[in-house]
N, C-alpha and C. Protein backbone atom coordinates (compact mmCIF):
# COMPACT_ATOMS: atom_id res chain seq x y z
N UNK A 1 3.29 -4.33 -11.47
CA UNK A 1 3.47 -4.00 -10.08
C UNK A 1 4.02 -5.21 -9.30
N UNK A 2 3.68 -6.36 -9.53
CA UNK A 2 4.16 -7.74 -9.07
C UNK A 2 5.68 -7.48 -9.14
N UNK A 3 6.21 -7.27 -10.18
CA UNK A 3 7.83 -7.29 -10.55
C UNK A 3 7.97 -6.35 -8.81
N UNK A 4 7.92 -5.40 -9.48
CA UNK A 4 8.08 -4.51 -7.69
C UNK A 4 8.26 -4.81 -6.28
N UNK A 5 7.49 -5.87 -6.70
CA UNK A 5 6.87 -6.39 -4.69
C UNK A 5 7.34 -7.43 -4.68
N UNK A 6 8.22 -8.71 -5.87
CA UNK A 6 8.53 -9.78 -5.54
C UNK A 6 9.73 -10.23 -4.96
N UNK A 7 9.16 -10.83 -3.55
CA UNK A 7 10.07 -11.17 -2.91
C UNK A 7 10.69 -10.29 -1.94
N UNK A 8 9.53 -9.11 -1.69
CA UNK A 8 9.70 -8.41 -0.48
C UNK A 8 8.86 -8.51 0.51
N UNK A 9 7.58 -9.24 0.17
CA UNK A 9 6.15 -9.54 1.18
C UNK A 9 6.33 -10.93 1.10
N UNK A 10 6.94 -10.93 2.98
CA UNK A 10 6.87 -12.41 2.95
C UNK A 10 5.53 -13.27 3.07
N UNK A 11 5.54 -14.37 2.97
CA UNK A 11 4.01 -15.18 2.64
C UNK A 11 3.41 -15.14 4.09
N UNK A 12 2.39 -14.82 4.00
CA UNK A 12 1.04 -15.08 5.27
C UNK A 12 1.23 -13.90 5.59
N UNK A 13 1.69 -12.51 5.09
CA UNK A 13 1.22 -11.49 5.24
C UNK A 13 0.01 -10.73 5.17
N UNK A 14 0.05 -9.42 5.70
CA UNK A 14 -1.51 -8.68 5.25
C UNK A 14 -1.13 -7.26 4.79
N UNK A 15 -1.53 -7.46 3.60
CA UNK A 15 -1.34 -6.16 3.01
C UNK A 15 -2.33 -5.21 2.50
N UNK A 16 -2.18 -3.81 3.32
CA UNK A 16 -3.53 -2.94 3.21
C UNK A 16 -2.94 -1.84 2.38
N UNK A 17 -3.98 -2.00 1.36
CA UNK A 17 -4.05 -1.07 0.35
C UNK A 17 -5.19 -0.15 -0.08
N UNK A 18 -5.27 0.74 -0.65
CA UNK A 18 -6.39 1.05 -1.29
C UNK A 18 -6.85 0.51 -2.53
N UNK A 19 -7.75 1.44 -2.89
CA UNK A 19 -8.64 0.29 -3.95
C UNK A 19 -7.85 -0.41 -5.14
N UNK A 20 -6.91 0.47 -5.37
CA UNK A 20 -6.25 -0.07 -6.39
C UNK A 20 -6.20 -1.37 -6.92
N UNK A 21 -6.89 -2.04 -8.44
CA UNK A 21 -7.02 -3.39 -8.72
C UNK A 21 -5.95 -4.13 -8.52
N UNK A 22 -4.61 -3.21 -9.06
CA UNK A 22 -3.22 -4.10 -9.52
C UNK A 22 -2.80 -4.71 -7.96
N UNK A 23 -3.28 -3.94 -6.84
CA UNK A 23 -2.65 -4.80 -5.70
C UNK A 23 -3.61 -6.43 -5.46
N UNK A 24 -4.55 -6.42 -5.62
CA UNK A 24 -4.54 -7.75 -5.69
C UNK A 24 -4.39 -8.54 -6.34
N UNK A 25 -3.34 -8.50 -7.69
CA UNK A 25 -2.34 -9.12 -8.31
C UNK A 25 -1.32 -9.56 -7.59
N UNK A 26 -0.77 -8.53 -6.93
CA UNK A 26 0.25 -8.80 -6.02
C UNK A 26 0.05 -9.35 -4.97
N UNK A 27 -1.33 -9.26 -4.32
CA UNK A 27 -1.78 -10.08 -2.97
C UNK A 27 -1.68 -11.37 -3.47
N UNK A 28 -2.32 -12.10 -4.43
CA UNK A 28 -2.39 -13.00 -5.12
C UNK A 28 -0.95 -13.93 -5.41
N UNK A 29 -0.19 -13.20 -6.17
CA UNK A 29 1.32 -13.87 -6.35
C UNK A 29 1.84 -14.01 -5.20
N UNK A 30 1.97 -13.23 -4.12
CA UNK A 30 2.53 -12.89 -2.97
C UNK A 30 2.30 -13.86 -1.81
N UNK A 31 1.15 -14.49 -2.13
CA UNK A 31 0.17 -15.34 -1.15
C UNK A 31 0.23 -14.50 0.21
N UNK A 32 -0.50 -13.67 0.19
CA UNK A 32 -0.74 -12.31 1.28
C UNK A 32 -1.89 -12.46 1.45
N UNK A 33 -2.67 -12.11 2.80
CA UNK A 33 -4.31 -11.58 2.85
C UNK A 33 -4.12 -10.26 2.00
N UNK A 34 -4.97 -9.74 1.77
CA UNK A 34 -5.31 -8.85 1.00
C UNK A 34 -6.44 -7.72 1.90
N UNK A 35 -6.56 -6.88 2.19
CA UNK A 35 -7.40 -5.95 2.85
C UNK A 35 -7.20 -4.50 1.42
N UNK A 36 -8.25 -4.85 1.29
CA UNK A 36 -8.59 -3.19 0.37
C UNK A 36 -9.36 -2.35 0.83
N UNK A 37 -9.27 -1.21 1.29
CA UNK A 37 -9.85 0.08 1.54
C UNK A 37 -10.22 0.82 0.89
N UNK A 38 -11.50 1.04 0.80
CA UNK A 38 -12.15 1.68 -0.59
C UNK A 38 -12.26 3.29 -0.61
N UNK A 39 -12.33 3.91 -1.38
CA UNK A 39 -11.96 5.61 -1.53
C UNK A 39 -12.75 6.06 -0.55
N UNK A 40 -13.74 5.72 -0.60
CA UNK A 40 -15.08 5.93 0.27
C UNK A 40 -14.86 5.95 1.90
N UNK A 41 -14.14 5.39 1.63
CA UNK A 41 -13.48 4.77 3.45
C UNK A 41 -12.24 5.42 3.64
N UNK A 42 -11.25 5.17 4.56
CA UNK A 42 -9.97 5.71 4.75
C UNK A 42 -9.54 4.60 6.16
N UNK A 43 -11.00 3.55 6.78
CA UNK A 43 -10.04 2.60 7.41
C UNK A 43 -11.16 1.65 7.43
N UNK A 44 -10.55 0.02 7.49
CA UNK A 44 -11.70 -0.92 7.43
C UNK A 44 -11.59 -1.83 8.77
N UNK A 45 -12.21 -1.69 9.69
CA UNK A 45 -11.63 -2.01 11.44
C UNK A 45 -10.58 -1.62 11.70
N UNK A 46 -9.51 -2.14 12.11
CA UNK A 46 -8.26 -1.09 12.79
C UNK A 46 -7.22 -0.92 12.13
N UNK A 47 -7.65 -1.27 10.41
CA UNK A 47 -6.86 -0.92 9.56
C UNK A 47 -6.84 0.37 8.96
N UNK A 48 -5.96 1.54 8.65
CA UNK A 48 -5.85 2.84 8.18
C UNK A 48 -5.01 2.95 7.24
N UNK A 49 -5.77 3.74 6.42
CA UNK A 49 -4.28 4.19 5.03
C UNK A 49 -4.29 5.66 5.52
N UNK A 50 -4.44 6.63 6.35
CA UNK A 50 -3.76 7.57 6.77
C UNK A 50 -2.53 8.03 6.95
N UNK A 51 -2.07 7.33 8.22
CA UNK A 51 -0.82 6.78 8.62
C UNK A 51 0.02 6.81 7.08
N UNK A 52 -0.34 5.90 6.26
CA UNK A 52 0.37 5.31 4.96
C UNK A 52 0.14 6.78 4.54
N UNK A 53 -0.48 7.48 4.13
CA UNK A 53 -0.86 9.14 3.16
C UNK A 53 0.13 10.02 3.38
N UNK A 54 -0.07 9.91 5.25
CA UNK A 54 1.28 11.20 5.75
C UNK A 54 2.63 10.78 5.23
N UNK A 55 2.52 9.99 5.35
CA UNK A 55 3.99 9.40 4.84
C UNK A 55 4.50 9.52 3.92
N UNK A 56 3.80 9.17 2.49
CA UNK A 56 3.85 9.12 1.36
C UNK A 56 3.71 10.58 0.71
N UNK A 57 3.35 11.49 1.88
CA UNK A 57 3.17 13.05 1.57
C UNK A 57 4.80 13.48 2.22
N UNK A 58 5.17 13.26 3.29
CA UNK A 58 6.41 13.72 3.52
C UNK A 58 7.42 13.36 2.68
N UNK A 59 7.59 12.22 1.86
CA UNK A 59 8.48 12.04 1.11
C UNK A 59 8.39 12.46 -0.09
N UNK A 60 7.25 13.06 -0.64
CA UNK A 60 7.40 13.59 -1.74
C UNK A 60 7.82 14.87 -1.54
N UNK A 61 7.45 15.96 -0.39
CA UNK A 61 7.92 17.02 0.44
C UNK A 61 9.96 16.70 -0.10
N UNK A 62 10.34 15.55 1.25
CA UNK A 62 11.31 16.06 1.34
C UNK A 62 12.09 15.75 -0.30
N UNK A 63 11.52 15.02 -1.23
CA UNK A 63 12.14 14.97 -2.65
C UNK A 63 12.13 16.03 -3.58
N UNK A 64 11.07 16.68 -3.28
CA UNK A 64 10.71 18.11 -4.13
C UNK A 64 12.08 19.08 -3.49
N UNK A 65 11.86 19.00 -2.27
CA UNK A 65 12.93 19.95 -1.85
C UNK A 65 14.10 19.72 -2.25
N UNK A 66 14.42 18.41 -2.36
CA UNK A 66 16.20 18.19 -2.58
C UNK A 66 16.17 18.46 -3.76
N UNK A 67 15.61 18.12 -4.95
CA UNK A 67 15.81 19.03 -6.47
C UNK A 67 15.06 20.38 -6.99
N UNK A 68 15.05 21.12 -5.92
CA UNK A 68 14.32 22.87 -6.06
C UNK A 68 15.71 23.05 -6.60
């Protein structure tokens, strides 16, 4: 996942993810804060992976549609 993200999160960033282990690999290489949101949760103070869900739901929407 590192290969992915390198050199698109610039340093002293904050990157909110869910629980997923492999992102704090990438927080790590990245030299990023790191905020993880656990399944259990859906925001940790005024951080939300909602926002991030709808999103990640419309684009699979509009991809399904372009190859029906």
């Amino acid at each position: 996942m590192t290969a992915v993200f390198n050199g698109r999160i610039e340093k002293g960033s904050i990157l909110v993810t869910d629980s997923l282990r492999a992102y704090q690999n990438v927080a790590n290489d990245s030299e990023v804060t790191h905020v993880r949101i656990l399944k259990v949760k859906y925001n940790y103070g005024s951080f939300n992976v909602e926002p991030i869900n709808v999103d990640c739901s419309e684009l699979k929407k509009a991809g399904s549609w372009q190859f029906q």
